[in-house]
N, C-alpha and C. Protein backbone atom coordinates (compact mmCIF):
# COMPACT_ATOMS: atom_id res chain seq x y z
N UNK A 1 21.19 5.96 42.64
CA UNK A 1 21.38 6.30 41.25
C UNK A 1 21.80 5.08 40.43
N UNK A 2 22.69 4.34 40.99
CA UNK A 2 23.00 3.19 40.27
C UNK A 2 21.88 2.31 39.86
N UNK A 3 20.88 1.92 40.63
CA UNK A 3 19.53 1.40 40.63
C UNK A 3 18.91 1.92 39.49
N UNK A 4 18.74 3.21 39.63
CA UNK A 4 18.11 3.58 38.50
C UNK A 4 18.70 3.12 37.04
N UNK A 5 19.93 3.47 37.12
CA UNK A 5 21.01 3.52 35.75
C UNK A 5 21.00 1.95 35.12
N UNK A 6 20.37 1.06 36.27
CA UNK A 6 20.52 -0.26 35.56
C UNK A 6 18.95 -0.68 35.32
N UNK A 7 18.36 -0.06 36.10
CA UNK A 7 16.60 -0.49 34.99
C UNK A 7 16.52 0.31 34.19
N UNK A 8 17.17 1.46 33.89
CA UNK A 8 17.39 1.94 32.60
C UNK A 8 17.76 1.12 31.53
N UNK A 9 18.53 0.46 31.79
CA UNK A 9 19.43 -0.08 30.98
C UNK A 9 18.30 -1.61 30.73
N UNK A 10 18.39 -1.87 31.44
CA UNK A 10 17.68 -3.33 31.23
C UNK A 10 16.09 -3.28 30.96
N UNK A 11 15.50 -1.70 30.83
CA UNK A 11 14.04 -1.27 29.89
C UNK A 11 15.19 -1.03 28.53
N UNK A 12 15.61 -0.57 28.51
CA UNK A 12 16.39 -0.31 26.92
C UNK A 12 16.56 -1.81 26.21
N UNK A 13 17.42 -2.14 26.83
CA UNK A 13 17.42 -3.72 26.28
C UNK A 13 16.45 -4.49 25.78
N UNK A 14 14.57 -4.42 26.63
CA UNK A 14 13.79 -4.92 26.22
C UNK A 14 13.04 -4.13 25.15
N UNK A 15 13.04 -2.99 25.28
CA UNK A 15 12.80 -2.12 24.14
C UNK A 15 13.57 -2.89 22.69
N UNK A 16 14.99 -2.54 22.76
CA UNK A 16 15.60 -3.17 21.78
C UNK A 16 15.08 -4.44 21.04
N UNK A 17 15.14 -5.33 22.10
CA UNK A 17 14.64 -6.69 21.64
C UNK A 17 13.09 -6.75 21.57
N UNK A 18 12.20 -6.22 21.83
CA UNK A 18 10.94 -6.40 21.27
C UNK A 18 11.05 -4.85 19.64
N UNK A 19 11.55 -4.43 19.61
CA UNK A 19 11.82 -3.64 18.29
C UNK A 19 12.49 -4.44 17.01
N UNK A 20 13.41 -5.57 17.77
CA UNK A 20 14.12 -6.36 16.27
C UNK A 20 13.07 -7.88 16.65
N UNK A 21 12.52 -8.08 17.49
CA UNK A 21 11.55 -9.19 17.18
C UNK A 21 10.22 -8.54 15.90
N UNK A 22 10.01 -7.30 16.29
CA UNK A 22 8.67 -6.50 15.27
C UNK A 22 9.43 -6.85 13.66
N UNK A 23 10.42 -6.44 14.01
CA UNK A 23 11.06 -6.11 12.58
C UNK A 23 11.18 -7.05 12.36
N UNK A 24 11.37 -8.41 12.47
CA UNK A 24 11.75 -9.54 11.98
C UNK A 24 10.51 -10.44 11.25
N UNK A 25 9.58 -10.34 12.43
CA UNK A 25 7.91 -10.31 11.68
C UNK A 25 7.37 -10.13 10.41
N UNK A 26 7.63 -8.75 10.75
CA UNK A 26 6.97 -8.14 9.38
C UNK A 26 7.87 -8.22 8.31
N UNK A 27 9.96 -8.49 8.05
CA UNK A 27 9.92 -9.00 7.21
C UNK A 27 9.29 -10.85 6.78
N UNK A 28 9.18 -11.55 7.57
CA UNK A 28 9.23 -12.80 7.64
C UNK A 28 7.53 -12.84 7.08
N UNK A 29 7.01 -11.59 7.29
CA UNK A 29 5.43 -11.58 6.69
C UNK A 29 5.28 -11.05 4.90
N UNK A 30 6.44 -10.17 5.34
CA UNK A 30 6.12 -10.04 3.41
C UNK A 30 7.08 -11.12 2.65
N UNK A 31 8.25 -11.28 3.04
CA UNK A 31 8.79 -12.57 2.34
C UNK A 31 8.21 -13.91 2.17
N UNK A 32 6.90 -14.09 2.73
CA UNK A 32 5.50 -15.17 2.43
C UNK A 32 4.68 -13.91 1.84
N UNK A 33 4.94 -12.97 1.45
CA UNK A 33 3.69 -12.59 0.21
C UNK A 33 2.83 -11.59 1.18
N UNK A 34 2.59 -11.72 2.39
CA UNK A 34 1.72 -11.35 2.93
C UNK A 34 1.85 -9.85 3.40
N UNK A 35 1.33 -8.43 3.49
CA UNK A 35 1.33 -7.35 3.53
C UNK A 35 1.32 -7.25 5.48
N UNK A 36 2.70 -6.85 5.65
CA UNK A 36 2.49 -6.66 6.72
C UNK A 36 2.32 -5.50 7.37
N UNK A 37 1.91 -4.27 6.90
CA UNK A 37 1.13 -3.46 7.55
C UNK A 37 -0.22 -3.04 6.98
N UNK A 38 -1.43 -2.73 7.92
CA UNK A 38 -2.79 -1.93 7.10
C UNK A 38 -3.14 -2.78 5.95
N UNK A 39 -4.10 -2.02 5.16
CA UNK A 39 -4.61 -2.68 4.12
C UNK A 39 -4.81 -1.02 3.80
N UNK A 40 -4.63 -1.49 1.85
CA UNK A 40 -4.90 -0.34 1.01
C UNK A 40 -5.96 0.07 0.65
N UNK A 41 -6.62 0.93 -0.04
CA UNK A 41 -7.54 1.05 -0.72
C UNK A 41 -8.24 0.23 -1.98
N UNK A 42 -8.87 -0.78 -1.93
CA UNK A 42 -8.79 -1.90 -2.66
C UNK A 42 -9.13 -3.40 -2.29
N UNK A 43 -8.26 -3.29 -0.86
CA UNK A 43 -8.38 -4.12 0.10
C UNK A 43 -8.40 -4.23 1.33
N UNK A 44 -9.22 -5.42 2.07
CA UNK A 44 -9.13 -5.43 3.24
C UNK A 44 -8.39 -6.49 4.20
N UNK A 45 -7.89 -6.54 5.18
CA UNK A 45 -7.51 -7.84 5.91
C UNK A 45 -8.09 -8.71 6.06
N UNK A 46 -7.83 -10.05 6.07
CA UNK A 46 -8.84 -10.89 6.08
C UNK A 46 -8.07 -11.39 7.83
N UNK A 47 -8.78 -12.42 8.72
CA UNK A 47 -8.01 -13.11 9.20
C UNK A 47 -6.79 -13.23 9.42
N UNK A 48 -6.28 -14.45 8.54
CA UNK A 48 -5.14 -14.88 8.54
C UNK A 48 -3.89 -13.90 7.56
N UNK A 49 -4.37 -12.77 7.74
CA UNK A 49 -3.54 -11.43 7.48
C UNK A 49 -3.37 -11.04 6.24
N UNK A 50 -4.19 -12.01 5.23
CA UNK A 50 -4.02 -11.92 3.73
C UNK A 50 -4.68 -10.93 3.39
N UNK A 51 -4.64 -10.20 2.11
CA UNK A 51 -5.65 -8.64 1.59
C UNK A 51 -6.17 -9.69 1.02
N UNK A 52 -7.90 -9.42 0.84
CA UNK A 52 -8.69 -9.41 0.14
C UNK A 52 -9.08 -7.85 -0.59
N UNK A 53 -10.00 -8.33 -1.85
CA UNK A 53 -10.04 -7.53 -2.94
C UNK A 53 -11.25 -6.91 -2.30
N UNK A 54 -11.48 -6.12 -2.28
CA UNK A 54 -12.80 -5.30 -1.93
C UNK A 54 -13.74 -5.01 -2.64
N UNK A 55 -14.51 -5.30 -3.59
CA UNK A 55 -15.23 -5.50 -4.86
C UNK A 55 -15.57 -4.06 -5.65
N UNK A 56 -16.45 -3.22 -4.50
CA UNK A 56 -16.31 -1.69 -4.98
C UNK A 56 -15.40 -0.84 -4.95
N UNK A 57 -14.05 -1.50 -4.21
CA UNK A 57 -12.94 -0.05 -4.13
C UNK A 57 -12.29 -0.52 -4.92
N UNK A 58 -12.45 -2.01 -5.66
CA UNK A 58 -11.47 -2.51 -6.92
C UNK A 58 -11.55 -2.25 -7.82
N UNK A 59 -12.78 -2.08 -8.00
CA UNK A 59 -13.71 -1.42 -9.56
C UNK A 59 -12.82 0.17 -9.52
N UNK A 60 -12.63 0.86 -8.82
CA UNK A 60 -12.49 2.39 -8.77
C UNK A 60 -10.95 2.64 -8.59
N UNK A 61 -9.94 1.60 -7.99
CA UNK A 61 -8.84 1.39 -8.67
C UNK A 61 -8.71 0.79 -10.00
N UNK A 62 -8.86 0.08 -10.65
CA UNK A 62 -9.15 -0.25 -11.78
C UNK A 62 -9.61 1.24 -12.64
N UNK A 63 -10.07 1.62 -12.64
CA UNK A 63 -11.15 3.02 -13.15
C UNK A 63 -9.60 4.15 -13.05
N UNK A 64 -8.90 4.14 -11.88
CA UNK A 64 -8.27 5.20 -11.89
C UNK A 64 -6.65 4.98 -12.65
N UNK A 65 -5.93 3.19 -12.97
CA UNK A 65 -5.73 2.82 -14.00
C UNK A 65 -5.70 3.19 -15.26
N UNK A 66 -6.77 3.10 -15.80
CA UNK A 66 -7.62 3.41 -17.28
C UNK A 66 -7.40 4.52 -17.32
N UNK A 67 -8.26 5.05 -16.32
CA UNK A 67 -8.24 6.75 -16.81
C UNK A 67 -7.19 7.72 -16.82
N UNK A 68 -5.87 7.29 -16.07
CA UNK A 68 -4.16 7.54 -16.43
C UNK A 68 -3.74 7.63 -17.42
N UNK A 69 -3.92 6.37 -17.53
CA UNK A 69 -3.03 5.37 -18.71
C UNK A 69 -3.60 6.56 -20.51
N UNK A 70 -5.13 7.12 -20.34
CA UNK A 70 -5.54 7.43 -21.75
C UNK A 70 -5.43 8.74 -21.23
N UNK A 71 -5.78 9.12 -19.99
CA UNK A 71 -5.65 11.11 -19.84
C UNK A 71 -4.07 11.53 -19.95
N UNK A 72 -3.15 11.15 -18.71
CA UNK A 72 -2.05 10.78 -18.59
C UNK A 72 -1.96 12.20 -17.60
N UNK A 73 -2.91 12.09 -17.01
CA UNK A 73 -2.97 13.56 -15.78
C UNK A 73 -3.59 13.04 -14.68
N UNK A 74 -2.81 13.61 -13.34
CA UNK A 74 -3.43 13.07 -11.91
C UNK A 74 -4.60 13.74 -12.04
N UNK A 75 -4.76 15.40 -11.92
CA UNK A 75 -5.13 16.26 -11.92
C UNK A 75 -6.87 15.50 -12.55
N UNK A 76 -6.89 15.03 -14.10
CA UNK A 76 -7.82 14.75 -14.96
C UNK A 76 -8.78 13.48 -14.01
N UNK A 77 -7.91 12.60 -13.57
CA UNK A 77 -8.26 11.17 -12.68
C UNK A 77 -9.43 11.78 -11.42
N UNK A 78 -8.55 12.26 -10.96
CA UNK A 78 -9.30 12.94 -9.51
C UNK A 78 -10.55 13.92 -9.78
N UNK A 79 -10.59 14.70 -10.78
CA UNK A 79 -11.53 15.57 -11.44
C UNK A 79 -12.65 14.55 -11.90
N UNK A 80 -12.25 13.48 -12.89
CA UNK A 80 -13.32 12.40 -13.33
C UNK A 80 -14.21 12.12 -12.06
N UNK A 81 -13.26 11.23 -10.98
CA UNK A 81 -13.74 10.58 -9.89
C UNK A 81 -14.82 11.51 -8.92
N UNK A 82 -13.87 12.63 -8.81
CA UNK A 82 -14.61 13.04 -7.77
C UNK A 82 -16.03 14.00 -8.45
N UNK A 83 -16.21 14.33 -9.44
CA UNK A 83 -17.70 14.84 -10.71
C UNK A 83 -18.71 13.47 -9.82
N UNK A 84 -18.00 12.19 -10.28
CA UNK A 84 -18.72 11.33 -10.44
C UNK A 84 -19.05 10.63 -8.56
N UNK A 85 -19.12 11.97 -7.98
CA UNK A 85 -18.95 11.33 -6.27
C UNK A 85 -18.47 10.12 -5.35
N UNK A 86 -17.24 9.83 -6.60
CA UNK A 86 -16.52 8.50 -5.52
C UNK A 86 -15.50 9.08 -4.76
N UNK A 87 -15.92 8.65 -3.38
CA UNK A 87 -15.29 9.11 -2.22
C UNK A 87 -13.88 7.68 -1.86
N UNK A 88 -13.01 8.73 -1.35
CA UNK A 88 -12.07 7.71 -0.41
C UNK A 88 -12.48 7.14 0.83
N UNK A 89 -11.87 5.81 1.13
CA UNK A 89 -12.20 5.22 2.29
C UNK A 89 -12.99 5.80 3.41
N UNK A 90 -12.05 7.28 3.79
CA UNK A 90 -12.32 8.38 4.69
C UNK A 90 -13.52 9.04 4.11
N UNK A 91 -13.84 9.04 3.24
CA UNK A 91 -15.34 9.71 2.81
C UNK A 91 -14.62 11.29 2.29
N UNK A 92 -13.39 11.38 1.93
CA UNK A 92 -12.79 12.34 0.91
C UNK A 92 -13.12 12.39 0.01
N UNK A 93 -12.70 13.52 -0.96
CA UNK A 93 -12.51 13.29 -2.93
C UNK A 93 -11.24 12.74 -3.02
N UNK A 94 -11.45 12.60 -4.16
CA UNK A 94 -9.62 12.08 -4.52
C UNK A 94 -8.83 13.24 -4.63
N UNK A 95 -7.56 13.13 -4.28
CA UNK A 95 -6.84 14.66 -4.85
C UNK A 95 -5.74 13.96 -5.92
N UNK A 96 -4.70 14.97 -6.51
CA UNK A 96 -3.72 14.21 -7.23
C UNK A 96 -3.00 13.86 -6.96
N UNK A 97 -2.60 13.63 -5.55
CA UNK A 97 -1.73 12.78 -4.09
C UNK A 97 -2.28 11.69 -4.34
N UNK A 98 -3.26 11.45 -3.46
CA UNK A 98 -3.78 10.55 -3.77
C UNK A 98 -4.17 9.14 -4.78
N UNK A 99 -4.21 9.99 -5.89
CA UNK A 99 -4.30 9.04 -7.47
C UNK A 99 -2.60 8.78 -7.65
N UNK A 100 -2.02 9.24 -7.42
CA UNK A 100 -0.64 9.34 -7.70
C UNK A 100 -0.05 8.29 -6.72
N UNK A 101 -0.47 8.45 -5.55
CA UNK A 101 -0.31 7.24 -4.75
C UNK A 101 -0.68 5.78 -5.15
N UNK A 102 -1.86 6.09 -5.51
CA UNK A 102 -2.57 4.53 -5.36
C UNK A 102 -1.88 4.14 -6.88
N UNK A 103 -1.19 4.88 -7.98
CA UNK A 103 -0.58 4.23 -8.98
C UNK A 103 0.61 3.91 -8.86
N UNK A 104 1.58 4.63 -8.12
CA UNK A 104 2.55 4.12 -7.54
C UNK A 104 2.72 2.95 -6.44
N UNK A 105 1.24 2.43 -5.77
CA UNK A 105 1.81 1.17 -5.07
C UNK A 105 1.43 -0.24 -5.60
N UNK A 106 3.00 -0.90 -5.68
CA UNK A 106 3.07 -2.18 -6.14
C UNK A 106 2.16 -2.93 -5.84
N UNK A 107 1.24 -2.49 -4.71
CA UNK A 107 0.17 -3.69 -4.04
C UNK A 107 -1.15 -4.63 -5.36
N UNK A 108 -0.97 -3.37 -6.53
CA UNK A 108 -1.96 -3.08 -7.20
C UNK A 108 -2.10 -4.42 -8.12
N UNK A 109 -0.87 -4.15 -8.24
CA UNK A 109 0.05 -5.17 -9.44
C UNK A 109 0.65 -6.92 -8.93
N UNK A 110 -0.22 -6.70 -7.53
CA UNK A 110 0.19 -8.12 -6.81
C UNK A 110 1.78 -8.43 -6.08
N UNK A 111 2.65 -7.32 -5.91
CA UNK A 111 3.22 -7.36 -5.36
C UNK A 111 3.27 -7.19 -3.75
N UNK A 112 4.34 -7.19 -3.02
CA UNK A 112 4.36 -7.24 -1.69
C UNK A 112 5.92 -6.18 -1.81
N UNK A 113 5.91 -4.98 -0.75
CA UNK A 113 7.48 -4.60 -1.17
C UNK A 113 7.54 -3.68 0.92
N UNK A 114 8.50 -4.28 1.13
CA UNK A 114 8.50 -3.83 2.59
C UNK A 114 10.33 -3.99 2.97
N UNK A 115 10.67 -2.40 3.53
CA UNK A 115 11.84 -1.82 3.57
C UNK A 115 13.16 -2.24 2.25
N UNK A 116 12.49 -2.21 0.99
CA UNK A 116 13.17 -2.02 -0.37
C UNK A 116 12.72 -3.56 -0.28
N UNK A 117 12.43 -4.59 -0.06
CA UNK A 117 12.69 -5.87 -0.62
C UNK A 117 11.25 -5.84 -1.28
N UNK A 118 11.25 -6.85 -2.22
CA UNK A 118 9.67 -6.83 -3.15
C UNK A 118 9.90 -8.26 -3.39
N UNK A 119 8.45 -8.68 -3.19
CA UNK A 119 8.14 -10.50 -3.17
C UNK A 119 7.14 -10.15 -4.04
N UNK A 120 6.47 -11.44 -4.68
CA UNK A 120 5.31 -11.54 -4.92
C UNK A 120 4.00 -11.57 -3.68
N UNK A 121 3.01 -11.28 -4.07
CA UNK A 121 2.17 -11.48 -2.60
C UNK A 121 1.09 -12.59 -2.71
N UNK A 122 0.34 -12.69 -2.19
CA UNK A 122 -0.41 -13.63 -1.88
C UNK A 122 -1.78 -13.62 -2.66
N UNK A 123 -1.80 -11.95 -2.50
CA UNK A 123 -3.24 -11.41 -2.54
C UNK A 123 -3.77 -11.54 -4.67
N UNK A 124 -5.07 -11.07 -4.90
CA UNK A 124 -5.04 -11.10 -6.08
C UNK A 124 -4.94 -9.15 -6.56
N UNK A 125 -3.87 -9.34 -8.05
CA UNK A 125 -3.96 -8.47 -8.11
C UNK A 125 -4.70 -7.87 -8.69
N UNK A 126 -5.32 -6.11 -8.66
CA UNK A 126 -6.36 -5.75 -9.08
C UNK A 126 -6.02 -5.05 -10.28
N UNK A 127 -4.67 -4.76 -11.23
CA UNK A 127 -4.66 -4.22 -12.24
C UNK A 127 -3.09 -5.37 -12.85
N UNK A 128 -3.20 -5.52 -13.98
CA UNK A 128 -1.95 -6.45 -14.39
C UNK A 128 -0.77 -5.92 -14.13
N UNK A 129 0.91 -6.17 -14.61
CA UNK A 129 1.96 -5.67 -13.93
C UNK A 129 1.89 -5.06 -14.99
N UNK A 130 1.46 -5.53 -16.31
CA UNK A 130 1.52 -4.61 -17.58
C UNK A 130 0.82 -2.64 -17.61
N UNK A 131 0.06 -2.91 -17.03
CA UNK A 131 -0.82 -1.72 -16.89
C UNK A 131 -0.02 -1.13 -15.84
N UNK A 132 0.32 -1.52 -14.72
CA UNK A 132 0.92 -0.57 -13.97
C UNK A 132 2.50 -0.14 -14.04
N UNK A 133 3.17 -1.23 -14.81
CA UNK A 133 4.21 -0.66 -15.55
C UNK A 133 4.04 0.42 -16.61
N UNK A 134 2.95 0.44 -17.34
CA UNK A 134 2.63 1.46 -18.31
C UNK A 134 2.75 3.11 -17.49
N UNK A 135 1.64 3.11 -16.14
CA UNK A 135 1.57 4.49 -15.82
C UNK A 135 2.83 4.60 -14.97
N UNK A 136 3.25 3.76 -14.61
CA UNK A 136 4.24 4.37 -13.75
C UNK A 136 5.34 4.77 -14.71
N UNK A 137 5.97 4.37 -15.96
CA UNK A 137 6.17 5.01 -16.80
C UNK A 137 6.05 5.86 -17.12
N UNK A 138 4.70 6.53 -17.58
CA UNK A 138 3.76 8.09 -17.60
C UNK A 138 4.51 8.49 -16.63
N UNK A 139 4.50 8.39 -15.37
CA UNK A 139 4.60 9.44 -13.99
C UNK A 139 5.93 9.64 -14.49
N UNK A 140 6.95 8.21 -14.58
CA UNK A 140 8.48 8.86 -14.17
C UNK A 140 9.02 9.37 -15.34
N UNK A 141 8.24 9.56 -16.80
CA UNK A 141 8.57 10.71 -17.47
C UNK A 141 8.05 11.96 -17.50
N UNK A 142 7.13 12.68 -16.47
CA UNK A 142 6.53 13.74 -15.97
C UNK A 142 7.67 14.45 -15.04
């Protein structure tokens, strides 16, 4: 039993320490700008871990922007988009999760923001900070 109780212990330990090496990473990846998990809708990974802009899913963030900012309804966004058969990544419609999501993340606006800290990022952004300060405004007086 003792045997056991100490490779217990000494898998825990490496657990531990490969869990605060991860974590240390991925802050040490967004504090250089760089998105350290996935890529959004918009963008893709490149290589050397940077988002690139995705040309057609930028156009349709951009699109869902605009069409906030003057409807000022998730509901209206997702209704436009999905009439007009633009699908999500997954080959979905949009819902108002969804639109509501993609206006709420800083990624949009060229930021980087990982466990509360927010850098600038690397990547280019696909709507100004002006515009996405505008709807997120809209939302947090809804």
């Amino acid at each position: 039993m003792f045997m056991v109780n100490c490779l217990l212990s000494v898998n825990q330990y490496a657990v531990d320490n490969i869990r605060s090496l991860v974590k240390g990473g991925l802050k040490t990846m967004a504090k250089s700008g760089l998105k350290a998990t996935g890529s959004v809708y918009g963008y893709s990974r490149s290589d050397d871990k940077s988002l690139k802009v995705v040309e057609s899913e930028s156009v349709v963030v951009s699109k869902i922007f605009k069409l906030y900012s003057e409807h000022k309804s998730l509901g209206k966004v997702a209704d436009s988009l999905n009439r007009q058969k633009i699908e999500t990544r997954r080959g979905k419609p949009f819902s108002r999760m969804t639109i509501k999501n993609i206006l709420n993340n800083k990624t949009y606006a060229g930021r980087i923001v990982h466990n509360g800290m927010e850098t600038k990022g690397l990547h280019k952004p696909i709507v100004s900070t002006r515009m996405w300060n505008r709807c997120n405004e809209m939302l947090s007086a809804k």
